[in-house]
Protein backbone atom coordinates (compact mmCIF):
# COMPACT_ATOMS: atom_id res chain seq x y z
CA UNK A 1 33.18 55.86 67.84
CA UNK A 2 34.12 58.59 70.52
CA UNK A 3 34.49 62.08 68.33
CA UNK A 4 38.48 63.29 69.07
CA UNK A 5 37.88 67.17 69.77
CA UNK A 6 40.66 69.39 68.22
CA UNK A 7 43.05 70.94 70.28
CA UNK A 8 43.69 74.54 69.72
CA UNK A 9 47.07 76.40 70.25
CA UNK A 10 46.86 79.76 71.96
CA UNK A 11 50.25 81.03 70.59
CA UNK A 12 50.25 84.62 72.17
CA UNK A 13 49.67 82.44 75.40
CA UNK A 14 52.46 80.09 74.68
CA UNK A 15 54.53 82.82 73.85
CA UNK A 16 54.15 84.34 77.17
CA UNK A 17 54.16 81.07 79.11
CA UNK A 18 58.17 80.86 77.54
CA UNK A 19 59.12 84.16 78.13
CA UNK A 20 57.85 83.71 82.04
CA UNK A 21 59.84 80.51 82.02
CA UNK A 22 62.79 81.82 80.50
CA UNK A 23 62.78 84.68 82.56
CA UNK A 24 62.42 82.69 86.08
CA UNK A 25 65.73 80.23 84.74
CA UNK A 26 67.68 83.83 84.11
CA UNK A 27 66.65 84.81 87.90
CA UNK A 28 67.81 81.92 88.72
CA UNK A 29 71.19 81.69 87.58
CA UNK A 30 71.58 85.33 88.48
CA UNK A 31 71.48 84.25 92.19
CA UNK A 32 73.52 81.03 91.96
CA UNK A 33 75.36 81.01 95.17
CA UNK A 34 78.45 78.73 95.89
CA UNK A 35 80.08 78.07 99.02
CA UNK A 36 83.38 76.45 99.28
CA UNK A 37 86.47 76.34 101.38
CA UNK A 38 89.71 78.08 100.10
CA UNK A 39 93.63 76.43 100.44
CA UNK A 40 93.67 78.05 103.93
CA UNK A 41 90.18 76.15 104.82
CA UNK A 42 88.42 79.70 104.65
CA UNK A 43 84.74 79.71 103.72
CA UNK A 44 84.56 81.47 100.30
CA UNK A 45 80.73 82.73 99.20
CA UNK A 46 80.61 83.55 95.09
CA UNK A 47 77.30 85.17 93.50
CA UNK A 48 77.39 84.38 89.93
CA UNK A 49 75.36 86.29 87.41
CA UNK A 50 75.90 83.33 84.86
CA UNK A 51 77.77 80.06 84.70
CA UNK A 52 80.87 81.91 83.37
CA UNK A 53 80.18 85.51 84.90
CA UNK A 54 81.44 85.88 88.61
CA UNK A 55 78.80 88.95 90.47
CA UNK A 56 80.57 88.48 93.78
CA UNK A 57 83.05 86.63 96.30
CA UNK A 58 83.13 86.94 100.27
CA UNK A 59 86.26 85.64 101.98
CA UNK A 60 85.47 85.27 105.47
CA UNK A 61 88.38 85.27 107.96
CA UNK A 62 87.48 84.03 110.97
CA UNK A 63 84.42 81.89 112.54
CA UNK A 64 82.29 84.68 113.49
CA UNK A 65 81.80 85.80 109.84
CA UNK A 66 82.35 89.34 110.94
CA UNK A 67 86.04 89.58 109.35
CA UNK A 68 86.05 89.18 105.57
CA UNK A 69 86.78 90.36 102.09
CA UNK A 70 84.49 91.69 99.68
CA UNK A 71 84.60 91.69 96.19
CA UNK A 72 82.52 92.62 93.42
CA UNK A 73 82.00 93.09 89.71
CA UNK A 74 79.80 94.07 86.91
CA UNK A 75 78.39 91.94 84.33
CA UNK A 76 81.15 93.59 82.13
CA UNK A 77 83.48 91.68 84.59
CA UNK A 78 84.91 95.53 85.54
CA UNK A 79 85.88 95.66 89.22
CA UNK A 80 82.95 97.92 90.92
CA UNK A 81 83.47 97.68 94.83
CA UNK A 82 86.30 95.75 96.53
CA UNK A 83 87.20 96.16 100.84
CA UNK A 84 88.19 94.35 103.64
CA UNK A 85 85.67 94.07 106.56
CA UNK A 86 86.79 94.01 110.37
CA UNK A 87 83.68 93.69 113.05
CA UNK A 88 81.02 94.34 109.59
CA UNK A 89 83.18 97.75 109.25
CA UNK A 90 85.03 98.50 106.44
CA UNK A 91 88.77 99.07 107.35
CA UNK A 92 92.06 100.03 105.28
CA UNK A 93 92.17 100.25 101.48
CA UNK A 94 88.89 100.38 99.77
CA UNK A 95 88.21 100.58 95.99
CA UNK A 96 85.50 101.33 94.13
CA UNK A 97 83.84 102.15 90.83
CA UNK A 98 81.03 104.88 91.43
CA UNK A 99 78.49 104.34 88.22
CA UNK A 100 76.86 108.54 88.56
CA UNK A 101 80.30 109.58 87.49
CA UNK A 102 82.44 106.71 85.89
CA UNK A 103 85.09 107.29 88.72
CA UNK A 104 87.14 105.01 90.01
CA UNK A 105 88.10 105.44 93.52
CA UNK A 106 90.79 105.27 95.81
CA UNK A 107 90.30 105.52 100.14
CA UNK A 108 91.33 104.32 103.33
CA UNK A 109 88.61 103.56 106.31
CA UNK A 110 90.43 103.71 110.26
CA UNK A 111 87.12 102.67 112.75
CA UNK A 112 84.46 103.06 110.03
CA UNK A 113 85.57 106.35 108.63
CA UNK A 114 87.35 107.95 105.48
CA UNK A 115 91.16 108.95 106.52
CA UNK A 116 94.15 109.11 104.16
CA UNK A 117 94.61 109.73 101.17
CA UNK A 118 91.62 109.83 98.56
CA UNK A 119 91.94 109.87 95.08
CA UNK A 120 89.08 108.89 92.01
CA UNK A 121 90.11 108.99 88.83
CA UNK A 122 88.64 109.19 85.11
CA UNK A 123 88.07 106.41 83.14
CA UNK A 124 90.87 107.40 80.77
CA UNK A 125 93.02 107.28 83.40
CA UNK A 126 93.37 111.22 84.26
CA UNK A 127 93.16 112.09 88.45
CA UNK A 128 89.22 113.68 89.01
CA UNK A 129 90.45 114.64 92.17
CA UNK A 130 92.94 113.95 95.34
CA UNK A 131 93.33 114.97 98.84
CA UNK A 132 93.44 113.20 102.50
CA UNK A 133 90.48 113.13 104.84
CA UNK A 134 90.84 112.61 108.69
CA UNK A 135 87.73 111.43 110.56
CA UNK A 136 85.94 111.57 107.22
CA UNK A 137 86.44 115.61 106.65
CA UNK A 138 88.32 117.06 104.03
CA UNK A 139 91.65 118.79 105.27
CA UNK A 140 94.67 120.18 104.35
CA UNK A 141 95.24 120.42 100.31
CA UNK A 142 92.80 118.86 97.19
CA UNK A 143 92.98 119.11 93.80
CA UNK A 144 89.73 118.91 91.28
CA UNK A 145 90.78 118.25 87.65
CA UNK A 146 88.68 117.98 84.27
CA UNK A 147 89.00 115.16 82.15
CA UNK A 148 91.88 116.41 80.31
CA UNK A 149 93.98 117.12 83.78
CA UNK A 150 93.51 120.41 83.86
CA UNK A 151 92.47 122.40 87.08
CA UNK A 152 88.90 122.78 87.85
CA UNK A 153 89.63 124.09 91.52
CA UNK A 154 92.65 123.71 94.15
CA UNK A 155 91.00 124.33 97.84
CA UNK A 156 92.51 124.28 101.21
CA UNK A 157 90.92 122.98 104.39
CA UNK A 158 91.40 123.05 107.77
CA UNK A 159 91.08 119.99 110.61
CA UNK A 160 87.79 120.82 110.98
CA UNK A 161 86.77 120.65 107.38
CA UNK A 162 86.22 124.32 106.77
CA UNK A 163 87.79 125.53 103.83
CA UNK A 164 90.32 128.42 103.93
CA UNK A 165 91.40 128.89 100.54
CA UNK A 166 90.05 128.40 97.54
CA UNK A 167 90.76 129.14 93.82
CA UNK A 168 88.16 128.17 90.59
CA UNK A 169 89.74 127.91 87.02
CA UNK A 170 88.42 127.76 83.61
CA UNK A 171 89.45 125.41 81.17
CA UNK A 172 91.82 127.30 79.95
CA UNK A 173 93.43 127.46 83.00
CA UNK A 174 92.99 130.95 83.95
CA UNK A 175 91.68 131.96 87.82
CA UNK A 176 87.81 132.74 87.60
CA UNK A 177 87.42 133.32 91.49
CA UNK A 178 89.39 133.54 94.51
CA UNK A 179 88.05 132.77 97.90
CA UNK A 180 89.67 132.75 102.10
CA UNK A 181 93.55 133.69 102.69
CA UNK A 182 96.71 131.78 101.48
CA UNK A 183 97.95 131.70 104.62
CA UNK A 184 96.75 128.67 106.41
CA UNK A 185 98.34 128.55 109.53
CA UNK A 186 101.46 129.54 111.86
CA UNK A 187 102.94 127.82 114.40
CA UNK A 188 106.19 129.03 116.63
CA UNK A 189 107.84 126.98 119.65
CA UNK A 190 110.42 128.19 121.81
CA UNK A 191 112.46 125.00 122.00
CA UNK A 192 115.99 127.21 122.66
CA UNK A 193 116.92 129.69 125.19
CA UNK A 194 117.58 132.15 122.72
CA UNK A 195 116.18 131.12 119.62
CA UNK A 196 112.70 130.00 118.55
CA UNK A 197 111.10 127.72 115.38
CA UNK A 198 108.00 128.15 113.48
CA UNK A 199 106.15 126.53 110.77
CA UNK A 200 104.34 128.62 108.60
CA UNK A 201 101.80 126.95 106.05
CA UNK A 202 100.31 128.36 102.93
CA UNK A 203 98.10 127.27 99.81
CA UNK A 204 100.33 126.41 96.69
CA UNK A 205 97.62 126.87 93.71
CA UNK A 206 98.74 125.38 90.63
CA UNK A 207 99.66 127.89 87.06
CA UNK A 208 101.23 130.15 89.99
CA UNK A 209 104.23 131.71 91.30
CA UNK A 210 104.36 131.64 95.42
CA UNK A 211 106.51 133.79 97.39
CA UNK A 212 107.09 134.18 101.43
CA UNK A 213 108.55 137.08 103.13
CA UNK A 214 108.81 136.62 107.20
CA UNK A 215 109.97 140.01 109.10
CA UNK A 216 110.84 140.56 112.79
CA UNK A 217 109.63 144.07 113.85
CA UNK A 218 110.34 145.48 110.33
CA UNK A 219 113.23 143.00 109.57
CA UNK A 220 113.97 140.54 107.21
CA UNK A 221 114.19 136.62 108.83
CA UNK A 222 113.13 134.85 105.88
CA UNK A 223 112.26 135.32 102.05
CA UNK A 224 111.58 132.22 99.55
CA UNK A 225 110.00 131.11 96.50
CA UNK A 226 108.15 128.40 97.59
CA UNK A 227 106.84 124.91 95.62
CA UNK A 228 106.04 123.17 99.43
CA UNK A 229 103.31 123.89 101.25
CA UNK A 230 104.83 123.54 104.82
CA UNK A 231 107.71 126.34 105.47
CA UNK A 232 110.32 126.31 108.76
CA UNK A 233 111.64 129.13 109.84
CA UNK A 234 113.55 130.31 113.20
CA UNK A 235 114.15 133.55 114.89
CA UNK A 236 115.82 135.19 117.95
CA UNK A 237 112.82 136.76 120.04
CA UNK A 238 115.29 138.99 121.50
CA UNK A 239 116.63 140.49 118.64
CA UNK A 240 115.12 143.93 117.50
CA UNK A 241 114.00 144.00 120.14
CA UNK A 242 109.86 142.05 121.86
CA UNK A 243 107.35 142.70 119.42
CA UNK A 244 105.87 140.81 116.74
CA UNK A 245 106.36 138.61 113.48
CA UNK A 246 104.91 139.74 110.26
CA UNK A 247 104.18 136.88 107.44
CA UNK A 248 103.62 137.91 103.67
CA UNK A 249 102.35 135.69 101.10
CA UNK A 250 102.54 136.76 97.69
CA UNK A 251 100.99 134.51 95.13
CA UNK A 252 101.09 135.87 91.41
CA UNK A 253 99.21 133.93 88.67
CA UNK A 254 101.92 133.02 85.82
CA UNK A 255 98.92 133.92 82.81
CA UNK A 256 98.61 137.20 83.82
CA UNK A 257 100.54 138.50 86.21
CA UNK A 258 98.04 139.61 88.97
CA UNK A 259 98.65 139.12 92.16
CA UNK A 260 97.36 138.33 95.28
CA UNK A 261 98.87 139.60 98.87
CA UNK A 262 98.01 138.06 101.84
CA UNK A 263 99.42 139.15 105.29
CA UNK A 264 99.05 138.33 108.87
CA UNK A 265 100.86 139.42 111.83
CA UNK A 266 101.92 136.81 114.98
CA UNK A 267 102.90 137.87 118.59
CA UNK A 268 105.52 135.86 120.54
C-alpha cells in the first residue's frame, strides 16, 4: 500500500497569501466604475470607494465629453472638490475642500482663471479669508481672519495685484504693522461745463475710525466719516481759482487712539 505523505501548513505563508487576496478585492472595489445614463439621457460616470461609499460622479453634457460636471468626495462622504467643466476648463462656481488647511472654499473661474469673489472658510464655520480676484490676481479689498473671526490682516490691492495697503493685527486685535498708503486711488471727470466728479478710494481697516477731508486750493469741498470704501465727490474747477485738489485720509485705530495721516495732492 502507497504511503500517504503528510501535508504541512505554512501558516505565516497562508497568512500572507489572505492578506494579498484581501488586499487585491479592496483595490478592486475602490475602482468600481459605473456608467449609466441620467433622466435627461446624459452619460453619468461614478467611482465608488465601496458598495455603499460614492468617490466620484462625472455628468457629461454633451457628446464630445468636453462639457461636464465634476463631483467628488471623501471616504467620510464630506464634499472635497465639486465644478463645472466647459472645453476640459473649469468655468463658474467652483467648490472645494483643501486637506493642508481644513478650508473650505469658495471661487469663480471666467476662461480658466480665478475672478470674483473668493472666500474659504474654517471648518467651524468662521470666514479664513475673502476678497475678489480678476484674471487670477488679488485686487481691490481682502480680509484674513483667525479661527475665532478675528483679524489677522486687512490688505489692499491694486489691478495689477500689487498691494497698496496693508495692516497686520494680533489676536487681540491691536495693529502690529502698517504697510503702503490708505489712499488707493483718485479719479476726476469733467462731465459738466462748470462742474467736475471724482471718485476717491481708500482702505477701510477694520477696529478703526476713517475720516476724508477733500480741499480745493486750501478750501473745504468735502469732509466725511467714512464706512465705504469708494467716495464721490464734485467740484467747480473754476472756483478759487486753477490749481489743485488736496485729499486727506485720516485713519485712527479705536484701541488706542493713534493715528495714521495719509495725503496726496491731484491736478485738474
Amino acid at each position: 500500500m502507497a504511503k500517504i505523505k503528510s501535508i504541512k501548513l505554512n501558516f505565516p505563508f497562508l497568512t500572507l497569501l489572505v492578506a494579498v487576496a484581501i488586499f487585491l478585492f479592496s483595490c478592486n472595489q475602490g475602482n468600481d466604475k459605473k456608467e449609466f445614463q441620467n433622466e435627461k439621457g446624459q452619460l453619468v460616470v461614478q467611482e465608488w470607494y465601496s458598495v455603499d461609499k460614492l468617490k466620484s460622479e462625472t455628468t457629461y453634457l454633451n457628446q464630445e465629453l468636453n462639457d461636464y460636471v465634476y463631483i467628488e468626495y471623501n471616504e467620510n462622504g464630506r464634499l472635497i472638490d465639486s465644478g463645472r467643466y466647459v472645453n476640459d476648463t473649469i468655468t463658474g462656481f467652483h467648490k472645494f475642500f483643501e486637506d493642508k488647511t481644513n478650508l473650505m472654499h469658495f471661487e469663480h473661474y471666467e476662461n480658466g482663471f480665478l475672478n470674483g469673489k473668493h472666500k474659504a472658510v474654517y471648518n467651524g464655520g468662521a470666514t479664513s479669508f475673502e476678497g475678489y480676484r480678476k484674471d487670477g490676481f488679488l485686487v481691490g479689498e481682502w480680509k484674513f481672519h483667525y479661527p475665532d473671526g478675528k483679524m489677522i490682516t486687512y490688505e489692499y490691492y491694486d489691478s495689477t495685484g500689487r498691494v497698496k495697503y496693508f495692516r497686520k493685527y494680533d489676536d487681540e486685535g491691536k495693529t502690529v504693522k502698517i504697510k503702503g498708503n490708505g489712499i488707493i486711488s483718485v479719479a476726476i471727470s469733467n462731465t459738466l461745463v462748470d462742474t467736475s466728479n471724482g471718485l476717491v478710494e481708500v482702505a477701510i481697516p477694520d477696529y478703526c475710525n476713517i475720516k476724508l477731508e477733500i480741499s480745493q486750493n486750501g478750501n473745504s469741498v468735502l469732509e466725511k466719516q467714512l464706512t465705504q470704501k469708494r467716495v464721490p465727490f464734485s467740484f467747480k474747477p473754476g472756483e478759487y481759482g486753477g490749481g489743485k485738489l488736496t485729499f486727506q485720509l485720516i485713519i485712527t485705530e479705536e484701541k488706542t487712539g493713534k493715528e495714521e495721516v495719509y495725503s496726496l495732492e491731484k491736478k485738474y
